[in-house]
C-alpha atoms as a PDB file:
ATOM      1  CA  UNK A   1       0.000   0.000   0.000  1.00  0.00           C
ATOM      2  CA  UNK A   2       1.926   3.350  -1.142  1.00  0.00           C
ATOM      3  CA  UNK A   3       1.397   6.392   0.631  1.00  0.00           C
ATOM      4  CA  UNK A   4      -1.129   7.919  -0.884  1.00  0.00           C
ATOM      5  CA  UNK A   5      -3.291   4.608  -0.784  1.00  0.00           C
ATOM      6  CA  UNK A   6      -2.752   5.081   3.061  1.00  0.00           C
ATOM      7  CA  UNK A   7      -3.579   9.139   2.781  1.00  0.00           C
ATOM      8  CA  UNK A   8      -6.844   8.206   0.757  1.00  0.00           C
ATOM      9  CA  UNK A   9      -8.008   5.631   3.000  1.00  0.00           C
ATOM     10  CA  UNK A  10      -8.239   7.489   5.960  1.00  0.00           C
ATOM     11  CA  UNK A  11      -9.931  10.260   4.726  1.00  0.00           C
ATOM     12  CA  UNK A  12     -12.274   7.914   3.277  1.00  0.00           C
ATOM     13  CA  UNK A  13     -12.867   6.467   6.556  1.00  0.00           C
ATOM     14  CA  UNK A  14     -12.017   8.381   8.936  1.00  0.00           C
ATOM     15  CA  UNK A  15      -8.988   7.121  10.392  1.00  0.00           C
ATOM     16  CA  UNK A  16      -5.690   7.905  12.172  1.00  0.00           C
ATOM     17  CA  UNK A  17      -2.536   6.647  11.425  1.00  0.00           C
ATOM     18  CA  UNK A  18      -0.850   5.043  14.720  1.00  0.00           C
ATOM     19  CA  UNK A  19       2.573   4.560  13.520  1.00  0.00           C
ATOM     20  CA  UNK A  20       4.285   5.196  10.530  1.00  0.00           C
ATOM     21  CA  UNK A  21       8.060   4.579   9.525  1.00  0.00           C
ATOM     22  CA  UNK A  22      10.678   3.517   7.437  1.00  0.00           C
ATOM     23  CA  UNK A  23      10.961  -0.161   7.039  1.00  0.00           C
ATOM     24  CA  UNK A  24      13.966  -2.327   7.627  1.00  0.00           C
ATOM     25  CA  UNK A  25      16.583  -2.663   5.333  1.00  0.00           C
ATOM     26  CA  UNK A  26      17.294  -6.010   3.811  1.00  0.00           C
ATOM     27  CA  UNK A  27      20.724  -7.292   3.332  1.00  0.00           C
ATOM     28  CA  UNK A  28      20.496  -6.569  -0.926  1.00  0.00           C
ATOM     29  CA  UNK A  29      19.709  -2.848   0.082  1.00  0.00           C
ATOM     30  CA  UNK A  30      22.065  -1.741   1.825  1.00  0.00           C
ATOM     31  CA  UNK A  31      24.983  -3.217  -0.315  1.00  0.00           C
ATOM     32  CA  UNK A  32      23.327  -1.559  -3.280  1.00  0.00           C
ATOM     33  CA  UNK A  33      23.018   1.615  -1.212  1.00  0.00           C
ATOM     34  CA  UNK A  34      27.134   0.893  -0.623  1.00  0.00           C
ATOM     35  CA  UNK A  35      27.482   1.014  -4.343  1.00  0.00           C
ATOM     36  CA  UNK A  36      27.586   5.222  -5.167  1.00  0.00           C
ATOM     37  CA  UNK A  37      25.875   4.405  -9.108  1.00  0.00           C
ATOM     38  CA  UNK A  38      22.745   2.682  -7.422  1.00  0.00           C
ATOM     39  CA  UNK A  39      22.160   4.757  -4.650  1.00  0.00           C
ATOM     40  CA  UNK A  40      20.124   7.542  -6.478  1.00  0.00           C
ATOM     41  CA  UNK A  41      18.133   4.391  -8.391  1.00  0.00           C
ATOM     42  CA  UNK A  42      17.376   2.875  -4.885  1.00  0.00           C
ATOM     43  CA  UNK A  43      16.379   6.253  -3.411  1.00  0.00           C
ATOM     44  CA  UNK A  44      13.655   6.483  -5.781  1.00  0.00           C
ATOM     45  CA  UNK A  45      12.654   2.947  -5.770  1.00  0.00           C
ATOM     46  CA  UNK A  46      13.179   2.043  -2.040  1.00  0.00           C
ATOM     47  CA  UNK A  47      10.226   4.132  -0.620  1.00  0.00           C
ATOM     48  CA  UNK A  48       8.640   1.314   1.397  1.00  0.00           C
ATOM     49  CA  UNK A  49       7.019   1.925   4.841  1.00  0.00           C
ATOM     50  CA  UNK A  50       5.582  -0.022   7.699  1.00  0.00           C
ATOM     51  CA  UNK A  51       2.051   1.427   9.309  1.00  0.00           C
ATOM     52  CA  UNK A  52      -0.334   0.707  12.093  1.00  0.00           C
ATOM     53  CA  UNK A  53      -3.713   2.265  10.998  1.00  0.00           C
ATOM     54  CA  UNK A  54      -6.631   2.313  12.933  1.00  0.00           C
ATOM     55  CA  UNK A  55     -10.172   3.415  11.437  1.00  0.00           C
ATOM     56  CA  UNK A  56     -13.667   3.583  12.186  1.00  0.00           C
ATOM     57  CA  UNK A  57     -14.241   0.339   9.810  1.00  0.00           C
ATOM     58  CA  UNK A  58     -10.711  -1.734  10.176  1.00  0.00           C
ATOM     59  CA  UNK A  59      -7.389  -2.150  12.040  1.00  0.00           C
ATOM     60  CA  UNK A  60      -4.407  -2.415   9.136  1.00  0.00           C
ATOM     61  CA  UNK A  61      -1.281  -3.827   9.819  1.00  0.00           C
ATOM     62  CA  UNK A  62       1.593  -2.938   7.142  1.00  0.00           C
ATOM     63  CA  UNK A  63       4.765  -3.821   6.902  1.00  0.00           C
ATOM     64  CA  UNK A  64       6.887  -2.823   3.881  1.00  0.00           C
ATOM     65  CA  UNK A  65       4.223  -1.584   1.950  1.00  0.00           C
ATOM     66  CA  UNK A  66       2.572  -5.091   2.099  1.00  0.00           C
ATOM     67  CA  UNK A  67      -0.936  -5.609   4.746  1.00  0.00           C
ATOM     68  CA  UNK A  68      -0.251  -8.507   6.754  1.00  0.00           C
ATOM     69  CA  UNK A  69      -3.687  -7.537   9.304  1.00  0.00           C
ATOM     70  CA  UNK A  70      -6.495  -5.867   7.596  1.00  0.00           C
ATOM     71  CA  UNK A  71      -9.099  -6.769  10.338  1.00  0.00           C
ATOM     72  CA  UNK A  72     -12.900  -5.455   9.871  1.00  0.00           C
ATOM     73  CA  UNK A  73     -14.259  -3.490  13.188  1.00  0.00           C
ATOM     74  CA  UNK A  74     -18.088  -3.253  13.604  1.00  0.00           C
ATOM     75  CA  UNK A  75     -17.924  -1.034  16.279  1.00  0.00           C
ATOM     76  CA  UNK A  76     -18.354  -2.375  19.447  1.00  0.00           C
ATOM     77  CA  UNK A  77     -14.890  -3.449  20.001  1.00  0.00           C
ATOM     78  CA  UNK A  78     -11.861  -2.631  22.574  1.00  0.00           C
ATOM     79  CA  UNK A  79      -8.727  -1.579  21.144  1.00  0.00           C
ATOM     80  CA  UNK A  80      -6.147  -1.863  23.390  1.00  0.00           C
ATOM     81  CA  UNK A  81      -1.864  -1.813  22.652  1.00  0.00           C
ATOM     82  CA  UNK A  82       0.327  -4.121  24.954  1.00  0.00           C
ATOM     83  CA  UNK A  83       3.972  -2.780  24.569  1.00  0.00           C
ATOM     84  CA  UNK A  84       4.998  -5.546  26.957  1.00  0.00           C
ATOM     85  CA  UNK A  85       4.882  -7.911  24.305  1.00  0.00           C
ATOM     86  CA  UNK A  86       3.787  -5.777  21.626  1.00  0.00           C
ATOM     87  CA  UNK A  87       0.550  -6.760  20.310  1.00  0.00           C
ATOM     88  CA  UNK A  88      -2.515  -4.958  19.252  1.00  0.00           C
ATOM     89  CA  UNK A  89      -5.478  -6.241  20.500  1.00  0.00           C
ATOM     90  CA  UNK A  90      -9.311  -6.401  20.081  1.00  0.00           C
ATOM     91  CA  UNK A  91     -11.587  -7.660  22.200  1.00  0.00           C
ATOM     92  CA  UNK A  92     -15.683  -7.810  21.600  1.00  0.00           C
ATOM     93  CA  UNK A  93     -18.420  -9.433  23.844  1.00  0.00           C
ATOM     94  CA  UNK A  94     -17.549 -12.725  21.416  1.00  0.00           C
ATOM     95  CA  UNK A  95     -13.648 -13.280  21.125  1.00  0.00           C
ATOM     96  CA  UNK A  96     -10.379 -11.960  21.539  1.00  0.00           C
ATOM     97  CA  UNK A  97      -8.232 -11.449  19.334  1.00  0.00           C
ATOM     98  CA  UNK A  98      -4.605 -10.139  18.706  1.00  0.00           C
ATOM     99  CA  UNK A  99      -1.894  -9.930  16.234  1.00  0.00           C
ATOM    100  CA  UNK A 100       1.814  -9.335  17.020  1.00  0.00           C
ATOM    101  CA  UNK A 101       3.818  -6.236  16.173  1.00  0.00           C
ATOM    102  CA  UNK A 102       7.030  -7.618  16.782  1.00  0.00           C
ATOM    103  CA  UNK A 103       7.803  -6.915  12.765  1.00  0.00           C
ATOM    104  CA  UNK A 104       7.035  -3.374  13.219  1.00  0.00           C
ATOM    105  CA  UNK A 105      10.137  -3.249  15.241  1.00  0.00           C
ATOM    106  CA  UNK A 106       8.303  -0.998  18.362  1.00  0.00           C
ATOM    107  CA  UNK A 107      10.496   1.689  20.353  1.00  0.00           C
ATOM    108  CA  UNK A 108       9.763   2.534  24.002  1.00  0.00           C
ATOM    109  CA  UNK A 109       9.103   6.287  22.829  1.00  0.00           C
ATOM    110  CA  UNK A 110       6.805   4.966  19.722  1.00  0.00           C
ATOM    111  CA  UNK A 111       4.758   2.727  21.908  1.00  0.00           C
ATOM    112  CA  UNK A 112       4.075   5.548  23.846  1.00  0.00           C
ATOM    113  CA  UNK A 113       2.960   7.607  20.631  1.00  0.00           C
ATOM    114  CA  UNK A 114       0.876   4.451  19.825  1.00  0.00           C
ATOM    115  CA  UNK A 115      -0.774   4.821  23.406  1.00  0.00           C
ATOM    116  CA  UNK A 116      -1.717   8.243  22.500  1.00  0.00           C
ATOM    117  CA  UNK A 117      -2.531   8.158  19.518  1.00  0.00           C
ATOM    118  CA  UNK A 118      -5.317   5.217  20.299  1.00  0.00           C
ATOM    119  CA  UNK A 119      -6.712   6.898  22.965  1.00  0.00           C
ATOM    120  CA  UNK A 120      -7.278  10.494  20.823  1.00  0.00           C
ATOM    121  CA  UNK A 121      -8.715   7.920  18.877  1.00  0.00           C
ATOM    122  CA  UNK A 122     -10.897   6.310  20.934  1.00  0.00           C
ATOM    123  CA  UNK A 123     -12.200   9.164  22.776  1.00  0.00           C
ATOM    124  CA  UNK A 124     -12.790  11.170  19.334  1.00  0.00           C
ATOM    125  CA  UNK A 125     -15.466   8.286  18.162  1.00  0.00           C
END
């Protein structure tokens, strides 16, 4: 999902965008970023970004520009962020349920800006 996917979808549905940041380099990247010729051609291809969306309709989960959790909301859930282990989860008067964000490669000061973030959320709804 580029960027302006992302920028589109939550004005569409009015959402806020958790955390958003520059995704891991592989081992092929940064020997090509080594190499002075390819560096301009990677800069313009590289681009890729992980995100942790939250909207009224769904919870997306993206990790180098690729969704690995795209779950559907119907409204009466509980969002909640553990940065102990990290995880997002939702819980509903039915199940529980929670997806890792160990990929997303979580900071102590961006789980805090998660925290916040959710609950400006939450309270705006």
């Amino acid at each position: 999902m580029t960027k302006k996917e992302v920028d589109k979808l939550i004005k569409k549905e009015s959402g806020m965008i958790l955390l958003d940041k520059d995704s891991e380099d592989k081992f092929w990247e940064i020997v090509f970023k080594q190499i002075s010729i390819l560096t301009f051609i990677y800069a313009l291809l590289r681009q890729k970004n992980d995100y942790l969306i939250v909207t009224e309709k769904r919870i997306l989960f993206i990790i180098r520009n690729k969704i690995i959790e795209n779950k559907i909301l119907n409204g009466t859930e509980r969002l909640t962020y553990n940065g102990i282990q990290p995880s997002f989860e939702i819980t509903d008067l039915e199940q529980h349920y929670s997806f890792s964000l160990i990929k997303l490669r979580v900071s102590y000061k961006e789980a805090k800006l998660i925290r916040e973030r959710l609950s400006k959320f939450i309270n705006q709804k």
